[in-house]
Protein backbone atom coordinates (compact mmCIF):
# COMPACT_ATOMS: atom_id res chain seq x y z
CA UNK A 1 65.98 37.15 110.05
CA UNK A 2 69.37 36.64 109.33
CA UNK A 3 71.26 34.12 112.44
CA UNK A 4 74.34 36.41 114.51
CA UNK A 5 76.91 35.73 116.44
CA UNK A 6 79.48 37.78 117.24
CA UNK A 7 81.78 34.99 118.47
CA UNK A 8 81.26 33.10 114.57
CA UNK A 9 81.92 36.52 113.24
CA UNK A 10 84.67 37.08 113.95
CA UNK A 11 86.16 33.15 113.48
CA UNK A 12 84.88 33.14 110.14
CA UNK A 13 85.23 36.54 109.09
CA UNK A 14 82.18 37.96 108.09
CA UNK A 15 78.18 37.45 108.56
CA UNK A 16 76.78 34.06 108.11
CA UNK A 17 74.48 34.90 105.64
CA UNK A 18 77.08 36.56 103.62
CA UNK A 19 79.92 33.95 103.78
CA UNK A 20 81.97 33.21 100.58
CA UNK A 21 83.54 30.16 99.58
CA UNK A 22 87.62 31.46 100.30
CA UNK A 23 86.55 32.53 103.89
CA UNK A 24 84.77 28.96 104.32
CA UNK A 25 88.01 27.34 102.51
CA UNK A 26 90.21 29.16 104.97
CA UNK A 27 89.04 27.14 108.18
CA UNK A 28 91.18 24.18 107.24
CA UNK A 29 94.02 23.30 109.51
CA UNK A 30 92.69 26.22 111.49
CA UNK A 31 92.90 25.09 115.59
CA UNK A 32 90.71 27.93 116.46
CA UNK A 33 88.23 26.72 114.25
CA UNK A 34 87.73 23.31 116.08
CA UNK A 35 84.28 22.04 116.19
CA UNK A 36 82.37 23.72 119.70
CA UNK A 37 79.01 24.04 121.22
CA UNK A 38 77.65 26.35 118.07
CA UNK A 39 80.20 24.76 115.41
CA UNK A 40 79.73 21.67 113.83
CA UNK A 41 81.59 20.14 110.64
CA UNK A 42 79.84 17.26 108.09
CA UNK A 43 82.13 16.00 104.84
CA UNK A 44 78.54 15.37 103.51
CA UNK A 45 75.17 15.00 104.47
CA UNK A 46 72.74 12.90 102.22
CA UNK A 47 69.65 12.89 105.03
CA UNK A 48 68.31 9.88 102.42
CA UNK A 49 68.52 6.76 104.68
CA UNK A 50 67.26 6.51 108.40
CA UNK A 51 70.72 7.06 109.68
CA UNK A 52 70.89 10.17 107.61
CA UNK A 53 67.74 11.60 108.73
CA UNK A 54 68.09 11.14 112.27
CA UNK A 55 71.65 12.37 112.32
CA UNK A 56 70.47 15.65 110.55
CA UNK A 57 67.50 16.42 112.93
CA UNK A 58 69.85 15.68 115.96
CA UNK A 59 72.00 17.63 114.66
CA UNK A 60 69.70 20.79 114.55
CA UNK A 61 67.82 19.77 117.59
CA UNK A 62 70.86 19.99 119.48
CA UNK A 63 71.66 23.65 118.56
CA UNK A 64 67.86 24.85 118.61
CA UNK A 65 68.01 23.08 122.34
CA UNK A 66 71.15 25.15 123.16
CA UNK A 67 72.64 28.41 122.23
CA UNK A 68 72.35 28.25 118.88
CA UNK A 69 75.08 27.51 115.84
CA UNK A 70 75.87 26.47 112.41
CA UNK A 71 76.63 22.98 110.43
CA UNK A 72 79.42 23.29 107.52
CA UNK A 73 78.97 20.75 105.25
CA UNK A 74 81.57 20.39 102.92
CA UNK A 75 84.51 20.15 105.42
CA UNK A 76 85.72 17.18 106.49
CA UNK A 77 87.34 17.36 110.54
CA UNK A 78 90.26 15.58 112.16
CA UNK A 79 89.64 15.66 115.83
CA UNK A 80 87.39 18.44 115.27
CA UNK A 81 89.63 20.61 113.66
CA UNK A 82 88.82 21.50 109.60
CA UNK A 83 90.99 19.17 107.74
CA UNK A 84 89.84 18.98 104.29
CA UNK A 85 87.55 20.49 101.64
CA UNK A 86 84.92 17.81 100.23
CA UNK A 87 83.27 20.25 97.80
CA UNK A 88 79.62 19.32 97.55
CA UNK A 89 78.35 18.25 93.82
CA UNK A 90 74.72 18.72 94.10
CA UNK A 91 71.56 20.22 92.52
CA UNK A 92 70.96 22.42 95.13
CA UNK A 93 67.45 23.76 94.74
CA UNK A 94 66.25 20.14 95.12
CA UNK A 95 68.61 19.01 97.85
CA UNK A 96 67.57 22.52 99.81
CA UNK A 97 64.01 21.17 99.63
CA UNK A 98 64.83 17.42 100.64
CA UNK A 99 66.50 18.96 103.91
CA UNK A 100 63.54 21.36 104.64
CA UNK A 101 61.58 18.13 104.39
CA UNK A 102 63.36 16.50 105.92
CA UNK A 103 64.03 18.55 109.19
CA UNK A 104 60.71 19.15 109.38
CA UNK A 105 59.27 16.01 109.48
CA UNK A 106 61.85 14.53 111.69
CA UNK A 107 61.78 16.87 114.60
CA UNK A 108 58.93 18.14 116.68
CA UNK A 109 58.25 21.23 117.31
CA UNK A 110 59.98 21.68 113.53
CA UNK A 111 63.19 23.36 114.35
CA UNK A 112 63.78 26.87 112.41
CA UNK A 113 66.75 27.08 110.25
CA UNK A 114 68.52 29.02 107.70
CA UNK A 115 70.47 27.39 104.79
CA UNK A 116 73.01 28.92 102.76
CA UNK A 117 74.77 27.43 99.77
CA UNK A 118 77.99 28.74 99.47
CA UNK A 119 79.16 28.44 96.05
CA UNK A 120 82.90 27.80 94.12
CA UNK A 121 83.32 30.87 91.82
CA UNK A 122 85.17 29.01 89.70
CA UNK A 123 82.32 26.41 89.42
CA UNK A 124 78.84 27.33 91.02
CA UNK A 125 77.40 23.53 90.64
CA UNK A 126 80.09 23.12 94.18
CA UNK A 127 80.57 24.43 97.00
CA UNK A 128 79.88 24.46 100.84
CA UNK A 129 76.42 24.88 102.75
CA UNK A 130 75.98 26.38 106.12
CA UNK A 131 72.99 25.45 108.00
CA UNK A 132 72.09 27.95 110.50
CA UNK A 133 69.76 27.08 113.75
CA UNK A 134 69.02 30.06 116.20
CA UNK A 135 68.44 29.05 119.83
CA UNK A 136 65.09 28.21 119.37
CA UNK A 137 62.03 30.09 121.98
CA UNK A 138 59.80 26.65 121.25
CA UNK A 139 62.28 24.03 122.88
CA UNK A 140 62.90 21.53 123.89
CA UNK A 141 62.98 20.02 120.25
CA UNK A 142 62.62 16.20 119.79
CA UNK A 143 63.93 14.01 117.17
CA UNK A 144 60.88 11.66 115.64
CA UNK A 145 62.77 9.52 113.54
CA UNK A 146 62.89 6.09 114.99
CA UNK A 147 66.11 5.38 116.93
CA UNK A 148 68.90 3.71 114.10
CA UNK A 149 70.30 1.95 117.59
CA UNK A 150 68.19 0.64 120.51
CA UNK A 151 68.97 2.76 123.00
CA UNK A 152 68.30 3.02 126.88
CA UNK A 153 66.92 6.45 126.51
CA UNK A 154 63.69 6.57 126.14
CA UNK A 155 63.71 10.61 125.87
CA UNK A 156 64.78 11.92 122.20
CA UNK A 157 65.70 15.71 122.87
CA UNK A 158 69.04 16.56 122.02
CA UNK A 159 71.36 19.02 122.65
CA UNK A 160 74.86 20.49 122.47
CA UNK A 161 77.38 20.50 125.02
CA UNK A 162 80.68 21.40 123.85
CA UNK A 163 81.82 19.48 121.13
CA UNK A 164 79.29 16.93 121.50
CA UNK A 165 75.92 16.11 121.50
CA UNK A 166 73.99 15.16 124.53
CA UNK A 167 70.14 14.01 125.38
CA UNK A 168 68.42 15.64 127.60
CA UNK A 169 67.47 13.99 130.89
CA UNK A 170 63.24 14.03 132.09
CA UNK A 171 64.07 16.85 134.49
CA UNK A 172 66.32 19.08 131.68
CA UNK A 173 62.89 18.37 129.50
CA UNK A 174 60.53 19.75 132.49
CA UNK A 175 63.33 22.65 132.94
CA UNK A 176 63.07 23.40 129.26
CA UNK A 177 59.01 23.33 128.97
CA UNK A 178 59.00 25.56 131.67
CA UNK A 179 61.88 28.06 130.25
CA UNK A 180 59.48 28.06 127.35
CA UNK A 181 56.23 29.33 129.08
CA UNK A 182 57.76 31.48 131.17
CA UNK A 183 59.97 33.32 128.77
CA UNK A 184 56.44 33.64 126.50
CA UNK A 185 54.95 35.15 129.64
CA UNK A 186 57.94 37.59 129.94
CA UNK A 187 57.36 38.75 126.14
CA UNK A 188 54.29 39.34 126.95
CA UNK A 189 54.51 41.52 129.90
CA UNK A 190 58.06 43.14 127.71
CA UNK A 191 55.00 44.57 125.19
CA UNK A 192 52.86 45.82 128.10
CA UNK A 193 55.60 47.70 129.69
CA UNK A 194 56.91 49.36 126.32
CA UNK A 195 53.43 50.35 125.46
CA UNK A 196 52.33 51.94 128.29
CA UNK A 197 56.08 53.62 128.40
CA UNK A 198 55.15 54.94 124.73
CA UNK A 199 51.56 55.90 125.56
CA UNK A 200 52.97 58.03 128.75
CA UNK A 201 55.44 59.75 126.61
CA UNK A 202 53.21 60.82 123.76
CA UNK A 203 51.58 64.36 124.21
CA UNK A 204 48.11 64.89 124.49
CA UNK A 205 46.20 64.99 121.17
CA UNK A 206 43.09 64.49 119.35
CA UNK A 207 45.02 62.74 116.17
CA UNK A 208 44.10 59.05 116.23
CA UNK A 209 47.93 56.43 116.91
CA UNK A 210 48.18 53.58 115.67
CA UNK A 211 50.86 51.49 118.31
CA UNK A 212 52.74 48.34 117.03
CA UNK A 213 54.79 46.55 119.59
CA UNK A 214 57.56 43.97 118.96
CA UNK A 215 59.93 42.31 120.73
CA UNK A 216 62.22 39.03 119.92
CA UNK A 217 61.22 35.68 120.70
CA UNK A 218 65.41 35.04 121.21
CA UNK A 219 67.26 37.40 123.84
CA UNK A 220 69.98 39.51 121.74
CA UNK A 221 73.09 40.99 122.53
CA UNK A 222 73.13 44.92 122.23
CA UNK A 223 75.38 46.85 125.04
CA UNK A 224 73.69 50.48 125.08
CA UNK A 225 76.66 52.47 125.28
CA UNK A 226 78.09 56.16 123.94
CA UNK A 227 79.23 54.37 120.53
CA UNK A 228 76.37 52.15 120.03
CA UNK A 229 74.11 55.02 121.14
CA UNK A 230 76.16 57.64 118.47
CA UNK A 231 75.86 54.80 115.70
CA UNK A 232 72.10 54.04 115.92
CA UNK A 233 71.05 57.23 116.64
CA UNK A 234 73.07 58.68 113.16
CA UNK A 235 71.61 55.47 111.36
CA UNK A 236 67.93 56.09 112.60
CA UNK A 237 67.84 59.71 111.78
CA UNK A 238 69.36 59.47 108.24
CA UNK A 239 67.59 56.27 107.37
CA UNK A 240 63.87 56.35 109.08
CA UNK A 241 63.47 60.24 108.67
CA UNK A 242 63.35 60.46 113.01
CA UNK A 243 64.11 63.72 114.72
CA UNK A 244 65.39 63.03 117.86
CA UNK A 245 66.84 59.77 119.69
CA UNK A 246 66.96 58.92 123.40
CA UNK A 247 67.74 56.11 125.80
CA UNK A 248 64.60 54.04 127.14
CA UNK A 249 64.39 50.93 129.74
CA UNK A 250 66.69 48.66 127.93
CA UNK A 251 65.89 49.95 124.50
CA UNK A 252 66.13 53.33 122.44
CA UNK A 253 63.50 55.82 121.49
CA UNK A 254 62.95 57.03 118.04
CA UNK A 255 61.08 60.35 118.05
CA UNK A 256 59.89 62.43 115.75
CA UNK A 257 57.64 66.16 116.36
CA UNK A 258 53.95 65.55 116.19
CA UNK A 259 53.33 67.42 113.23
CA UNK A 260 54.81 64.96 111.16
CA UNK A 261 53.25 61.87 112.32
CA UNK A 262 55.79 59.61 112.19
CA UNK A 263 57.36 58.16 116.11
């Protein structure tokens, strides 16, 4: 699934997995487009040497540890700020697969990630790529590479705090193993609840149901309100042949009459 975020929407002008190279171009010399906790900028990013490597799974660690956010590599950054376009010259499809084994063999639990080449129109061997981590529901992630630099820290989880990047300290990693088992638990008491919510609210019948539940690993953003409400419920019936939409706990409720078998 695709990464969101409404506040890198609406900087870069468009979807993540749908950027093209002028609205990537356009982020030079722009201030608002300085470098934060989900925006990072690379001129390159070779991942071939142990520097490399380790750089590239902090790097992802860091967002997967956090909130979430993308890498632009392509754009070089003066004081954080887009400065230049260094248009990458690569083959893609096998630099794609060095990263993927790269990043996951060099962090543990392997951090989930979306890459997407963004090409030059005017010639499709260059262009930009934007690396996309979700904040990840399996963190804390550690880096595995051996440290370039001795360093004091024995820990290796990283993750982003404005601008920067940050290790964790032994009682964020205890905070974040426990975020992680009890969010699971929360899923799993989300399907429970929504189940026996749709169970209640079916009528009584001798037709056998089949129930799937799902909910996302990641909290989302979706305000329930009149417009939202108007815009899925118009979407839902003309798209997935429902009857009738209503407002659950936190949710909304696809219906459709029970002669038709669909819910």
């Amino acid at each position: 699934m695709a990464f969101r975020s409404r506040r890198l929407e609406a900087l870069l002008g468009g979807r993540v997995d749908q950027l093209t190279y002028e609205q990537v171009a356009a982020l030079v010399d722009v201030e608002e487009a300085a470098e934060a906790e989900d925006l990072d900028y690379k001129r390159e990013l070779t991942a071939s040497d142990p520097k490399g490597k380790e750089e590239l799974a902090k790097d992802v660690c860091s967002f997967a540890n956090h909130i979430g956010g993308i890498l632009v590599i392509g754009l070089a950054e003066a004081r954080g700020v887009p400065s230049k376009i260094m248009d990458l010259d690569v083959d893609w499809d096998a630099w794609l697969r060095h990263l993927a084994q790269v990043i996951g063999s060099t962090t543990a639990p392997p951090v989930r990630y979306e890459a997407y080449p963004v090409r030059d129109p005017e010639d499709p061997k260059q262009g930009f790529l934007v690396l996309a981590v979700p904040r990840s529901p399996h963190g804390p992630h550690a880096v595995t590479t051996p440290p370039v630099k001795a360093s004091e820290k024995a820990l290796r989880y990283p993750r982003r705090t404005g601008s920067r990047t940050d290790w964790l300290t032994e009682t964020d990693v205890a905070t974040a193993y426990r975020r992680r088992f009890t969010e699971a638990a929360d899923r799993g008491q989300r399907l429970v609840d929504v189940e026996r919510e749709a169970l209640a609210g079916l009528p009584a019948s001798n037709m056998p149901k089949l129930l799937v539940t799902m909910t996302s690993e990641v909290p989302g953003d979706m305000p329930i309100n009149r417009e939202a409400y108007e815009r899925h419920r118009r979407a839902i019936i003309q798209d997935l042949l429902f009857e009738r939409v209503r407002i659950g706990s936190r949710r909304l409720i696809a219906m459709s009459d029970e002669r038709t078998m669909n819910y």
